[in-house]
Protein backbone atom coordinates (compact mmCIF):
# COMPACT_ATOMS: atom_id res chain seq x y z
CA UNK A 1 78.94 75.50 113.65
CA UNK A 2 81.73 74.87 115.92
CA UNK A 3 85.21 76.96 116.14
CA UNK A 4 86.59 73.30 114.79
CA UNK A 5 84.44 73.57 111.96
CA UNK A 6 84.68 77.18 111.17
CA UNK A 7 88.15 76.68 110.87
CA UNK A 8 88.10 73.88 109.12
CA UNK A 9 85.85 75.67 106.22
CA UNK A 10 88.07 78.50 106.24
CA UNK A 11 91.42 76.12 105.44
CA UNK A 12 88.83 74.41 102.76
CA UNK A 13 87.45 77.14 100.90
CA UNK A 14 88.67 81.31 102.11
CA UNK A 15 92.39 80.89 103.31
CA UNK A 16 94.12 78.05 105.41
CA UNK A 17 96.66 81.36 105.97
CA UNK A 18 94.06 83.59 107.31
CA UNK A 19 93.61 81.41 109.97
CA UNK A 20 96.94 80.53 110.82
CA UNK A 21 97.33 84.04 111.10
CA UNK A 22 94.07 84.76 113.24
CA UNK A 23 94.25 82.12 115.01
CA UNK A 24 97.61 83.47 116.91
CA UNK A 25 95.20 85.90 119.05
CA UNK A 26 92.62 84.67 121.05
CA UNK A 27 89.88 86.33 118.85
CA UNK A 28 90.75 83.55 116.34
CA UNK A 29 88.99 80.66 118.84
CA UNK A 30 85.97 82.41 119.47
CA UNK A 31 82.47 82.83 117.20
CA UNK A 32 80.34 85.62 118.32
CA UNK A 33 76.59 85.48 119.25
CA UNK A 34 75.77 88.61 118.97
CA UNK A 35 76.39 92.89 119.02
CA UNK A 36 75.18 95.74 120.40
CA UNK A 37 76.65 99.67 120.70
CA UNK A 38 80.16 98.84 121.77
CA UNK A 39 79.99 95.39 122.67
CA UNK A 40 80.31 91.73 121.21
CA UNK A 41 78.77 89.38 122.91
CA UNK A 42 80.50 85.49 122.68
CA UNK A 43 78.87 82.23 122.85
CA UNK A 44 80.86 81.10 125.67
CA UNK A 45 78.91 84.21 127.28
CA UNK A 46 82.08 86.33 127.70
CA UNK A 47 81.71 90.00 126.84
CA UNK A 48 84.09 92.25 124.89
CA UNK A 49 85.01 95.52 124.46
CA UNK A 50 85.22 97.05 120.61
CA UNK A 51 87.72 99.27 120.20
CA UNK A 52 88.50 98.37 116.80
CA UNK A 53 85.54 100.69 115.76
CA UNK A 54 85.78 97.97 112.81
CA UNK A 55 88.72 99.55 111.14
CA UNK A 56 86.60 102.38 110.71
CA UNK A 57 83.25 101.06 109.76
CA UNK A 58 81.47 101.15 113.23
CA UNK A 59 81.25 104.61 114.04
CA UNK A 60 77.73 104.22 114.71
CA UNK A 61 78.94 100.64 116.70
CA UNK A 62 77.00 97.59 116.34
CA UNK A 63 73.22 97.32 115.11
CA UNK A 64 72.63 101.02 115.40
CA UNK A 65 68.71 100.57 116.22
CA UNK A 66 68.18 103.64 114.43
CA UNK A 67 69.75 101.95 111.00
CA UNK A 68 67.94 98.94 111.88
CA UNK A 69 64.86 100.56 111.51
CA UNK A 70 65.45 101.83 108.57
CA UNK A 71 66.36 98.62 106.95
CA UNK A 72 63.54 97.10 108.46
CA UNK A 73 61.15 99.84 106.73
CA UNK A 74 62.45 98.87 103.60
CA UNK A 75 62.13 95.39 103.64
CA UNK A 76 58.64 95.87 105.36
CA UNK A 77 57.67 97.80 102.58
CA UNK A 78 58.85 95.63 99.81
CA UNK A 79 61.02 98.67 98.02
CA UNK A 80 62.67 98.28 95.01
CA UNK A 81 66.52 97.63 95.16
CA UNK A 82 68.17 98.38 91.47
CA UNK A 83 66.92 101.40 89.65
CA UNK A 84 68.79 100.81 86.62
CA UNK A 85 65.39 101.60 84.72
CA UNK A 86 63.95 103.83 87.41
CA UNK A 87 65.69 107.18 89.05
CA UNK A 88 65.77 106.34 92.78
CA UNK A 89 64.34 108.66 95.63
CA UNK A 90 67.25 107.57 97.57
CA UNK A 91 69.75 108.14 95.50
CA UNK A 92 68.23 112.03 94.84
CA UNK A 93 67.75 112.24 98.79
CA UNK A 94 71.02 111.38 100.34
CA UNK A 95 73.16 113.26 97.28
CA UNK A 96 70.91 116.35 98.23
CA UNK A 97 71.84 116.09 101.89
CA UNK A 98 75.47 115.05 101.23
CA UNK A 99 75.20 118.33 98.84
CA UNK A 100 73.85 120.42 102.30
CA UNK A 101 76.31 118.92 104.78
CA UNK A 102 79.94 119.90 102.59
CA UNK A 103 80.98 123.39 101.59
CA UNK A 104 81.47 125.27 98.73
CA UNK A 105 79.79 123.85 95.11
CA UNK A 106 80.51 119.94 96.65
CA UNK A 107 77.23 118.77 95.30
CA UNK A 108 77.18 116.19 92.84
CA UNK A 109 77.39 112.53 94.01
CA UNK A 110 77.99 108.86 92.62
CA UNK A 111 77.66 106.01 95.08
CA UNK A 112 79.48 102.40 94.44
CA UNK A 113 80.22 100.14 97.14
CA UNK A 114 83.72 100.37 98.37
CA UNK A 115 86.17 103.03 99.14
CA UNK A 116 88.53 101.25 96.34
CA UNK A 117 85.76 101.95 93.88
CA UNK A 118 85.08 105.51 95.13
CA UNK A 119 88.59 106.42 94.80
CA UNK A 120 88.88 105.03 91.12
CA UNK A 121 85.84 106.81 90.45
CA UNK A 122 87.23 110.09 91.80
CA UNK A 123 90.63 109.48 89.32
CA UNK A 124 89.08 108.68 86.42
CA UNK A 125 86.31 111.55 86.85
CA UNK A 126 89.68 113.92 87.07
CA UNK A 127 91.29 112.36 83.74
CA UNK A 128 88.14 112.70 81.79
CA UNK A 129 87.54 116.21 82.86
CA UNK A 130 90.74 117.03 81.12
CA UNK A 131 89.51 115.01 78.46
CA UNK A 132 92.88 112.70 78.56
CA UNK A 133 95.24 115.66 77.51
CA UNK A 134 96.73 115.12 80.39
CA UNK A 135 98.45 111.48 82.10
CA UNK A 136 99.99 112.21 85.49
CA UNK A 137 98.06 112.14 88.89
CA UNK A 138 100.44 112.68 92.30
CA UNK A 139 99.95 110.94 95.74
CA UNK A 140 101.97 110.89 98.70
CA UNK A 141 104.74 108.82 99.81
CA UNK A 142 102.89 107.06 102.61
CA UNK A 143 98.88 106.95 100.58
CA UNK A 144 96.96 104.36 101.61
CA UNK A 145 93.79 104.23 99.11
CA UNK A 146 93.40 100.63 98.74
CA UNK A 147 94.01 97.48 97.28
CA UNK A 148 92.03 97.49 93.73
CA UNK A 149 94.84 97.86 91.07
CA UNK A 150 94.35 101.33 90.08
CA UNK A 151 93.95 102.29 93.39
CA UNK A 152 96.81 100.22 94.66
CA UNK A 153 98.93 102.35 92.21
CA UNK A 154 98.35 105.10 94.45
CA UNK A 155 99.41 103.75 97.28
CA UNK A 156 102.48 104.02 99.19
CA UNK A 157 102.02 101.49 102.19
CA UNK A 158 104.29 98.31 103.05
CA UNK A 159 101.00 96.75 103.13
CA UNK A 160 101.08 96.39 100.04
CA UNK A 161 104.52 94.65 99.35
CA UNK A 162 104.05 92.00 96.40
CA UNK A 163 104.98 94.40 92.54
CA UNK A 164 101.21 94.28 90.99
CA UNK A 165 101.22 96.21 87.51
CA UNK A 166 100.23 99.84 87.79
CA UNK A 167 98.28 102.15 86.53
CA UNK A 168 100.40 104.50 84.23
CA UNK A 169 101.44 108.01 84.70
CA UNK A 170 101.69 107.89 89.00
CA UNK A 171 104.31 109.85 91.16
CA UNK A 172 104.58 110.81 94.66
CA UNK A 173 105.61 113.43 96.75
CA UNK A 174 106.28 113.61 100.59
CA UNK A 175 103.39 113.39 103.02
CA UNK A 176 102.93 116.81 104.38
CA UNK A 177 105.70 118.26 103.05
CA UNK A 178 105.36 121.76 100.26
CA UNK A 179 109.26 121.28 98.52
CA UNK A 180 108.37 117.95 97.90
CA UNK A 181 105.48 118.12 96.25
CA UNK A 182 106.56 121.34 94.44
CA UNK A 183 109.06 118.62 93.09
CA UNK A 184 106.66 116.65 91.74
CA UNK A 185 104.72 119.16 89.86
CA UNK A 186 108.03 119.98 88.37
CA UNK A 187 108.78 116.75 87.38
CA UNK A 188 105.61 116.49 85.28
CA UNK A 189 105.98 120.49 84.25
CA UNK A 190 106.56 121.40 80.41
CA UNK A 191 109.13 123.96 79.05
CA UNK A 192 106.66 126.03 78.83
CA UNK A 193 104.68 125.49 81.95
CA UNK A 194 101.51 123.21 80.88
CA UNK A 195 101.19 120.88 83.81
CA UNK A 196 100.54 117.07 82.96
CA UNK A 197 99.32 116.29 86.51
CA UNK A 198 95.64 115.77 86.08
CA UNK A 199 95.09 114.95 89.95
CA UNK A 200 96.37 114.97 92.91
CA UNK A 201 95.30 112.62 95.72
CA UNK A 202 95.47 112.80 98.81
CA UNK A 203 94.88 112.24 102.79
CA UNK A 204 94.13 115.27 104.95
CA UNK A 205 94.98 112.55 107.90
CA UNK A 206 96.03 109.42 107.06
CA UNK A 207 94.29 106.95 108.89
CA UNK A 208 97.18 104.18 108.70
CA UNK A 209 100.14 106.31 110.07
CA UNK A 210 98.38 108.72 112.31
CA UNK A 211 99.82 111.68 110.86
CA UNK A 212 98.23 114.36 109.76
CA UNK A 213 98.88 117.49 107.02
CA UNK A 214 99.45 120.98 107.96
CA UNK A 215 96.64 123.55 107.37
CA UNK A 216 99.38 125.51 105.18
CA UNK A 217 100.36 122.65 103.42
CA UNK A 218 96.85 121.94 102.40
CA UNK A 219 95.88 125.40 101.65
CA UNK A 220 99.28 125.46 99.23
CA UNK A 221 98.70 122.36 97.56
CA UNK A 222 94.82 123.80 97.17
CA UNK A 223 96.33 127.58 95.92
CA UNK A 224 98.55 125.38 93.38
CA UNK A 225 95.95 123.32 92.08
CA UNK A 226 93.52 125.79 91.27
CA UNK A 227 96.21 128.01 89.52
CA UNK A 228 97.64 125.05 87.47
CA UNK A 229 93.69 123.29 86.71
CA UNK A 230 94.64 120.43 88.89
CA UNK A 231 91.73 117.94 90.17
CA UNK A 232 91.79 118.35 93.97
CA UNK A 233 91.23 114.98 95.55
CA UNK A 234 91.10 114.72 99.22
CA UNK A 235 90.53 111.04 100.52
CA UNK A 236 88.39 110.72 103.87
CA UNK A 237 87.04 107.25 103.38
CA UNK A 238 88.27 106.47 106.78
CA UNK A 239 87.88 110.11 108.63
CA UNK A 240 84.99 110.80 107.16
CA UNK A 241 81.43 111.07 109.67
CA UNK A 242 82.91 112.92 112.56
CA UNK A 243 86.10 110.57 113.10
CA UNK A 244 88.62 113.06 113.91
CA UNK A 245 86.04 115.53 115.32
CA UNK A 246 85.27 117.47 112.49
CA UNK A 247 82.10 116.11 109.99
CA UNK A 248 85.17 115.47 107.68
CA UNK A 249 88.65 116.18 108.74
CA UNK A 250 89.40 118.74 105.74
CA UNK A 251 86.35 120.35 107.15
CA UNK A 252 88.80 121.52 110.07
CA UNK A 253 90.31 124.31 107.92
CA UNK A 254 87.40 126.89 106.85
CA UNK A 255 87.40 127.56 103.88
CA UNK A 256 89.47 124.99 102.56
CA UNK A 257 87.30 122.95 99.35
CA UNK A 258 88.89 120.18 97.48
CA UNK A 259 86.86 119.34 94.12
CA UNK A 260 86.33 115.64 95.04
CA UNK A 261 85.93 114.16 98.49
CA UNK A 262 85.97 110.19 98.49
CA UNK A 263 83.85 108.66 101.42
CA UNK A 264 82.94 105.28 102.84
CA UNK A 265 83.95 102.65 106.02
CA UNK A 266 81.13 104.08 108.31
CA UNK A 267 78.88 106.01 105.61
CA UNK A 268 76.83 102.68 105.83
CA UNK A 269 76.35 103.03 109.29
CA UNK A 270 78.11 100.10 109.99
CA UNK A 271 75.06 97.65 107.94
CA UNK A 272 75.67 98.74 104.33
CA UNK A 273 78.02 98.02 102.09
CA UNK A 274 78.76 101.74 100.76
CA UNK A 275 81.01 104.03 99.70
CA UNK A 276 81.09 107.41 97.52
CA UNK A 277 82.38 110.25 95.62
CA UNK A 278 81.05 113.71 95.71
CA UNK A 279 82.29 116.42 93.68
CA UNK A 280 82.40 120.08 93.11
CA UNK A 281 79.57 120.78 90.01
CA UNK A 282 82.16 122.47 87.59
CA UNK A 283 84.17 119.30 87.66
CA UNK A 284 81.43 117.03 87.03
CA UNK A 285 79.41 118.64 84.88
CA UNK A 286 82.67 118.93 82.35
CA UNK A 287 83.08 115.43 82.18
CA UNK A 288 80.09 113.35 82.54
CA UNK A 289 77.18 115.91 81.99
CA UNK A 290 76.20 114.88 78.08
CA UNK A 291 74.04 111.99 76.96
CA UNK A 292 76.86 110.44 75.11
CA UNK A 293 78.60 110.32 78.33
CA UNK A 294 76.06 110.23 81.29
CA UNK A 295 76.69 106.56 81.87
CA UNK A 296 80.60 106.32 80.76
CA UNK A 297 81.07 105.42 84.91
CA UNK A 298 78.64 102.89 86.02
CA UNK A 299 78.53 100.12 88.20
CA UNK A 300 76.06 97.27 88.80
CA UNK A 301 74.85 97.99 92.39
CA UNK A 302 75.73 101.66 92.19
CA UNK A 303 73.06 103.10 94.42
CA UNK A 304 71.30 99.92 95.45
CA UNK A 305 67.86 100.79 97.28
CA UNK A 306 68.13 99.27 100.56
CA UNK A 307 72.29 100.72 100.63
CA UNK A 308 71.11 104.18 99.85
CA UNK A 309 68.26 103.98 102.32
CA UNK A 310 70.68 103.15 105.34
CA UNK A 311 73.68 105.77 103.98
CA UNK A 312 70.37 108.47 104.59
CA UNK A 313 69.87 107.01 108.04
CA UNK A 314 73.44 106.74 108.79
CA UNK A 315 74.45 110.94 107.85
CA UNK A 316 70.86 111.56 109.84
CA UNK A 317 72.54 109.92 113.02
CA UNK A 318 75.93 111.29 112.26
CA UNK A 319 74.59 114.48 112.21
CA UNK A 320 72.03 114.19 115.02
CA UNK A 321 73.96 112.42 117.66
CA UNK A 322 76.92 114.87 116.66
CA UNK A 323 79.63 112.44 116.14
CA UNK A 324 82.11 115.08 115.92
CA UNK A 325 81.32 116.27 118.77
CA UNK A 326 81.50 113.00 120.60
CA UNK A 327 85.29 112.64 118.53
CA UNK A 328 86.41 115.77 119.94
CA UNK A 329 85.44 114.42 123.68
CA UNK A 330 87.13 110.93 122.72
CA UNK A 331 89.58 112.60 121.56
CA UNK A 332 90.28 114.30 124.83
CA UNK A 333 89.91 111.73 126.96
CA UNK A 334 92.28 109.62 125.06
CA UNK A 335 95.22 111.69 124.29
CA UNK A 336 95.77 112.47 127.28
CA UNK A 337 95.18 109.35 128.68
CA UNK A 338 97.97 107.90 126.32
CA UNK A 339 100.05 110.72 126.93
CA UNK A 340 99.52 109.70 131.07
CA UNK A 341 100.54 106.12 129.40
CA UNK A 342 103.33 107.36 127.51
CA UNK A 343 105.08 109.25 130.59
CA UNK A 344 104.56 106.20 132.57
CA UNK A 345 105.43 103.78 130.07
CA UNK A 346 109.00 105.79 128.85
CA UNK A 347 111.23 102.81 127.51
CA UNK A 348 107.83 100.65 125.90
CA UNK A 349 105.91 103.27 124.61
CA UNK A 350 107.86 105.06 121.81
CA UNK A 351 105.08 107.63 120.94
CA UNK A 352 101.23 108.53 120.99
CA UNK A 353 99.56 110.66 118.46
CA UNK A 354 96.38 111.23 116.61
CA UNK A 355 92.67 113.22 116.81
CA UNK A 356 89.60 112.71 118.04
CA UNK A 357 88.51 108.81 118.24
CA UNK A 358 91.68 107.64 116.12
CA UNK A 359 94.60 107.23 117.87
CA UNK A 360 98.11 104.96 117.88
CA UNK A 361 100.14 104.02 120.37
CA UNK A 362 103.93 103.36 118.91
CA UNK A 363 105.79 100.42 121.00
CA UNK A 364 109.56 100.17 121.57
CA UNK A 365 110.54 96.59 121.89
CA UNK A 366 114.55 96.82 122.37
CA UNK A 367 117.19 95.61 120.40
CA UNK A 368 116.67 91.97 119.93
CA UNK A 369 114.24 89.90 119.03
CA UNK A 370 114.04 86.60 121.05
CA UNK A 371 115.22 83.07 119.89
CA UNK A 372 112.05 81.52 120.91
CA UNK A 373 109.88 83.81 119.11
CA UNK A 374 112.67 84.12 115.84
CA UNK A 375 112.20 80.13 115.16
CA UNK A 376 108.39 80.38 114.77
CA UNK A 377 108.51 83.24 112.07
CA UNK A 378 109.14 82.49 108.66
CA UNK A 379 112.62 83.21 106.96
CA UNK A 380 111.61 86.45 105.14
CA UNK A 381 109.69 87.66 108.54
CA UNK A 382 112.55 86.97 110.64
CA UNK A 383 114.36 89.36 108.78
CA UNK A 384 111.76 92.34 108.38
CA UNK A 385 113.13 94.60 110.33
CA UNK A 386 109.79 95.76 111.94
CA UNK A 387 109.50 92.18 113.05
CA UNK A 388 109.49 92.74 116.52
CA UNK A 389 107.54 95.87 116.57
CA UNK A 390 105.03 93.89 115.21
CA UNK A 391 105.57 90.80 117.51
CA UNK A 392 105.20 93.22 120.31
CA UNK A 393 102.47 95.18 119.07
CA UNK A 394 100.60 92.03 118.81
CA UNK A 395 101.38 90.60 122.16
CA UNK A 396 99.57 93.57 123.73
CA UNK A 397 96.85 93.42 121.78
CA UNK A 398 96.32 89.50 122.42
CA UNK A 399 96.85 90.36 126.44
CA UNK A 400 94.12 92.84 125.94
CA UNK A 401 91.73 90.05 124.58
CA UNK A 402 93.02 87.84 126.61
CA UNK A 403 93.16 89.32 130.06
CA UNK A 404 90.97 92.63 130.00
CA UNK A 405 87.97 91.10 127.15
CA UNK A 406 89.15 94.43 124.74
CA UNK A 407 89.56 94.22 121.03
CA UNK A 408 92.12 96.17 119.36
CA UNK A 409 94.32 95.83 116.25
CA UNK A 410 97.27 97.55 114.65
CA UNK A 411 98.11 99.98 111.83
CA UNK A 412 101.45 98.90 109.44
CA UNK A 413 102.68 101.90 107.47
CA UNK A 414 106.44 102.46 108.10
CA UNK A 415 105.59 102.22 111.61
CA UNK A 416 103.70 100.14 113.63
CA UNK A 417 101.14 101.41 115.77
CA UNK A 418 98.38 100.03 118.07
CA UNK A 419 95.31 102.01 116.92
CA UNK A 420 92.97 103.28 119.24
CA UNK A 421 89.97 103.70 117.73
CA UNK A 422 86.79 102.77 119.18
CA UNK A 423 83.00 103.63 117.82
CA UNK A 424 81.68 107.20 118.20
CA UNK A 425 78.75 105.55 120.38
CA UNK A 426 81.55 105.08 123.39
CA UNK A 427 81.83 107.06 125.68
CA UNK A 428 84.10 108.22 129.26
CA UNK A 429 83.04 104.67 130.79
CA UNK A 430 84.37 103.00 127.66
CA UNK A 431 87.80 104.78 127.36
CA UNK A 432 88.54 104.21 130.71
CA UNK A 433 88.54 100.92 131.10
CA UNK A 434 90.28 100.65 128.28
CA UNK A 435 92.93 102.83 129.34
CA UNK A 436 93.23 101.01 132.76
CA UNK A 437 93.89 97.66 130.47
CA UNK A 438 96.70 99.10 128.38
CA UNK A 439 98.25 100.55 131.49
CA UNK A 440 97.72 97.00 133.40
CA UNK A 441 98.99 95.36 130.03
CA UNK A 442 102.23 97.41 129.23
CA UNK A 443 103.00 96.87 133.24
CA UNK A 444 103.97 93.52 132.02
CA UNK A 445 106.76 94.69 129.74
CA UNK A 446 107.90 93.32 126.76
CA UNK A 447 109.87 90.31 127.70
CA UNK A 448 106.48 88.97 130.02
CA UNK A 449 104.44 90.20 126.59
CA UNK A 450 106.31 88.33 124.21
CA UNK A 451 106.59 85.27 126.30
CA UNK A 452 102.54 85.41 126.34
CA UNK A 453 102.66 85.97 122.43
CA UNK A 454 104.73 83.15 122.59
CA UNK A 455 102.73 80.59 124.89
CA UNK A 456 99.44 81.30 123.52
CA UNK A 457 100.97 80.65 119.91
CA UNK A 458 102.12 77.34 121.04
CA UNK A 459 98.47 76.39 122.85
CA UNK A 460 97.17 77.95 119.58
């Protein structure tokens, strides 16, 4: 099909809005032929530069050959897919190498498809070990765990702006921060101290503000929990697989064990559509180890064949090509090449922060924002007040496209940052050119930016 026709499906039958709103970059005019590694390859023959990492999936990049093979050795061999009837080799295999890989008793698995689904699996694992007795779980005032409704509930993210019903029995606490969340447990506290906080979930580093917790706030919150029987829940959908240079990013405190870990994004190697929860054996075997209640959590393609079979492939690479340790070397190359940025770039760039191959660059746009650029927005987006950090966020990352062939996108939660957060197959090559193109980009400065925002909107 043609970019005309492509669009004009879209308006048809997915979203006339989606690509209004795609269509204001350059990416939203161009169809891809194909991708390899790093790379997407156009059918006008141009060549660009992924450093989306595909909001987390592609750690392994594009058509890993390695998890090619694999899928093609399944389909080859004509395996069977649902094992509803059957127990599955693959689902035995990768929970016993999941159950190697993590530390402490972290050894019993369930596998749906989405990290939505593996968080909700996670919470309602924790309410039905304490057998309903208890109807509070905690999360933090800027949790990002996705968009399902329960796990919505749990999340704390301008992202999420329109008042969906929740879950009950949720309440938050302040990201990173011991009084607040010693607040919390209060709040939920009896006279005579029985807690009715059956979880608490959480983000060692959250992926969608670039922050990240303290190892003594974790280690706290992980004394606490233990004391009071609270269901530990750390969510590394996103920084799971080496992302912030450790295999997970709790993983960077020794010792430290929550009783569930949530994983997905690039635990399909970038090819399956994957996700899951892995707990400590205590927990699970208290709630769901009985034959009245083995299947009480199911879902229809939990553990599909061909899924599993990649998820194996996809740890074997992670662990193999040590993607941690290619996150730590991102990692180094980037922050200080921001930081270079940032000291050159003083009154546009506001801030750089983050670990290993996930990183945000926070823009300062000035006071005002422009006329030209305030008649195009709608009425309720001329008045966000992050309307301009957003405007300006996305003119660089349309003069990236446009001008240097690099892909990028940006992180909304309270701030707005340009994430930097390319595959773990990239390498020095890779990060350099991309950090000559930000530095040739925010050369520009805003007014130039915004102006190109502007003019490519109107050509749009």
């Amino acid at each position: 099909m043609t970019t005309d026709q492509v669009h004009e499906l879209y308006r048809r039958h997915v979203s006339r809005s989606q690509v209004s709103l795609i269509g204001s970059f350059g990416f939203g005019r161009d169809l891809v032929d194909h991708a390899e590694g790093c790379w997407i390859q156009l059918r006008d023959g141009r060549r660009i530069l992924d450093f989306t990492g595909g909001v987390g999936v592609l750690s392994h990049g594009h058509n890993h050959p390695r998890i090619l093979r694999a899928r093609q050795r399944f389909q080859q061999s004509r395996r069977m897919e649902v094992h509803k009837n059957y127990l599955s080799p693959y689902v035995a295999a990768l929970g016993h190498n999941l159950a190697a890989l993590l530390p402490g008793d972290l050894t019993v698995s369930y596998f749906p498809n989405s990290g939505a689904e593996a968080v909700e699996g996670a919470v309602k694992l924790a309410y039905k070990y304490h057998q309903g007795r208890r109807g509070t779980v905690l999360h933090s005032d800027i949790a990002f765990h996705g968009k399902l409704l329960g796990a919505a509930s749990l999340t704390a993210s301008p992202e999420l702006h329109f008042p969906y019903p929740q879950i009950p029995g949720t309440d938050s606490f302040g990201y990173d921060d011991l009084a607040s969340f010693l607040l919390a447990l209060d709040r939920h506290t009896a006279s005579d101290g029985e807690s009715d906080v059956y979880a608490v979930l959480l983000e060692p580093f959250s992926a969608s503000s670039l922050r990240e917790c303290s190892a003594g706030f974790l280690r706290e919150v992980r004394r606490i929990c233990t004391e009071r029987d609270i269901v530990l829940i750390f969510d590394e959908v996103y920084t799971g697989w080496g992302k912030t240079g450790a295999l997970f990013h709790f993983m960077h405190h020794p010792g430290l064990v929550p009783d569930i870990v949530t994983t997905s994004k690039s635990f399909g190697g970038g090819k399956a559509s994957i996700s899951g929860y892995i707990a400590r054996e205590p927990i699970f075997r208290a709630a769901y180890d009985n034959l009245s209640d083995a299947t009480l959590h199911s879902t229809t393609y939990y553990g599909f064949g061909e899924e599993t079979a990649t998820a194996l492939e996809a740890v074997a690479v992670a662990v193999e090509e040590d993607f941690p340790g290619r996150a730590r070397e991102l990692g180094e190359l980037l922050g200080t090449g921001l930081a270079k940025l940032a000291a050159r770039h003083p009154r546009l760039v506001h801030d750089v922060k983050g670990r290993g191959a996930l990183h945000g660059v926070f823009l300062n746009p000035g006071p005002k924002l422009p006329d030209a650029l305030r008649s195009m927005l709608p009425t309720s987006a001329a008045k966000d007040p992050q309307a301009l950090s957003k405007l300006l966020t996305a003119a660089v990352i349309a003069a990236l496209y446009r001008d240097h062939g690099i892909l990028t996108f940006f992180g909304s939660n309270r701030l707005i940052a340009l994430i930097v957060s390319p595959p773990l197959v990239a390498g020095p090559d890779e990060a350099e050119l991309f950090l000559n193109a930000l530095d040739e980009v925010l050369d520009q400065g805003p007014v130039r930016l915004l102006a190109g925002l502007v003019r490519e909107k109107a050509t749009g």
